[in-house]
Protein backbone atom coordinates (compact mmCIF):
# COMPACT_ATOMS: atom_id res chain seq x y z
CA UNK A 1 -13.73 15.30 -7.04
CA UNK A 2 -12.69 18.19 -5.01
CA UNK A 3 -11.70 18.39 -1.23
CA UNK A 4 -11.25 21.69 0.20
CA UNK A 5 -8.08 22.03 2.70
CA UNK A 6 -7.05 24.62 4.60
CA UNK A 7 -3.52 26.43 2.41
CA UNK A 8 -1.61 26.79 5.51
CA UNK A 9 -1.94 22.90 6.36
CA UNK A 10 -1.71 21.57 2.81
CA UNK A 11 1.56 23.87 2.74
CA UNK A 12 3.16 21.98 5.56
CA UNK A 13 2.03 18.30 4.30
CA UNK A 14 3.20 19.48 1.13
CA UNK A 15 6.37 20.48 2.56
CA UNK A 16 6.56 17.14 4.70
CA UNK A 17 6.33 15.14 1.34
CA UNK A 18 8.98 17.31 -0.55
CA UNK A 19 11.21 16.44 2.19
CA UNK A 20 10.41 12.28 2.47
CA UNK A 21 11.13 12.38 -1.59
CA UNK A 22 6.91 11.93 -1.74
CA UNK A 23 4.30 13.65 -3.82
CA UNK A 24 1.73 15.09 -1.83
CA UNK A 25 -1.00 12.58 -3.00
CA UNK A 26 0.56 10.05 -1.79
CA UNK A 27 0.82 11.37 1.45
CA UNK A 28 -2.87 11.84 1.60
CA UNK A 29 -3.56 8.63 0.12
CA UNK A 30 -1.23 6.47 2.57
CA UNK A 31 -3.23 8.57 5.27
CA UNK A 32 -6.54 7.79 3.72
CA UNK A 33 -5.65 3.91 3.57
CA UNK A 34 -4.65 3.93 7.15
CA UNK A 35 -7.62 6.14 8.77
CA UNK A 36 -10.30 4.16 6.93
CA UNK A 37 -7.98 0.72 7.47
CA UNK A 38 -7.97 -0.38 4.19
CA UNK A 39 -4.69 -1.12 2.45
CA UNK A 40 -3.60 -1.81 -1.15
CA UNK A 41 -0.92 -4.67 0.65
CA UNK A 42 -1.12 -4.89 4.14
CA UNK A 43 2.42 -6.61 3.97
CA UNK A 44 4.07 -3.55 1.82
CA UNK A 45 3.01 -0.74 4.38
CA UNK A 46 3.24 -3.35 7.51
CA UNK A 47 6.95 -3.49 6.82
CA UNK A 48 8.86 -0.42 6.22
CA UNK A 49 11.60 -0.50 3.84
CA UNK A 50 14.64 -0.81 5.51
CA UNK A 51 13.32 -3.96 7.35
CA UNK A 52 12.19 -5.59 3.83
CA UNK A 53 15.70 -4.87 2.72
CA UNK A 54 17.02 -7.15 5.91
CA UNK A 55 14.47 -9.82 5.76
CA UNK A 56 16.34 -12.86 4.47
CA UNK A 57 19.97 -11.31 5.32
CA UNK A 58 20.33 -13.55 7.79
CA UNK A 59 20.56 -17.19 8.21
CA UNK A 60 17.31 -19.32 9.17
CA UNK A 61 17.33 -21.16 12.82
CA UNK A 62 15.07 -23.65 14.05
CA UNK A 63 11.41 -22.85 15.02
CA UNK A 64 12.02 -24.15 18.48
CA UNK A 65 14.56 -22.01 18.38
CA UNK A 66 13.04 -18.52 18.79
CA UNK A 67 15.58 -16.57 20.10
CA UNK A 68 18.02 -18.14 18.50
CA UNK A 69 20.45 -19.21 21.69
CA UNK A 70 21.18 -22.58 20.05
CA UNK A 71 22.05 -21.20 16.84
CA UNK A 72 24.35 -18.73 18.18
CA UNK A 73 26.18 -21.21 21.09
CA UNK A 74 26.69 -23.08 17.54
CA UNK A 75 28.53 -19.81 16.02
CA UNK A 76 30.46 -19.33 18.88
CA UNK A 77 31.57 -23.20 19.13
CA UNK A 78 32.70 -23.03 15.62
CA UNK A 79 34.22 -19.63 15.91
CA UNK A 80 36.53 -20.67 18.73
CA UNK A 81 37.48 -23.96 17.80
């Protein structure tokens, strides 16, 4: 299967890839995925890297607990006992 693309923009994309450690067909593919809205895992390209690299870093507080205000009067108690 062929696509035609114009040199000058297939230059920059190209260029954009080189430069985010990517191969070009992965750019196009990634863009693909999102324009059409189909994913291979919606999870993987949901979550960027850095923030799958923190998820779990962290200790767990309770659900009722959402922004974490108990949890953290706790820390404080225990830090300045």
């Amino acid at each position: 299967m062929e696509v035609a693309i114009n040199s000058q923009l297939y230059q920059q994309a190209s260029n954009y890839a080189q430069q985010q450690g990517l191969n070009i067909t992965s750019v196009i593919e990634n863009f693909l995925m999102r324009f059409v809205g189909a994913s291979k895992n919606t999870t993987e390209q949901a979550v960027p890297d850095v923030v799958q690299s923190l998820l779990g870093a962290g200790e767990k507080v309770a659900e009722d607990d959402l922004n974490a205000r108990e949890a953290y009067y706790k820390f404080l108690e225990e830090k300045y006992k």
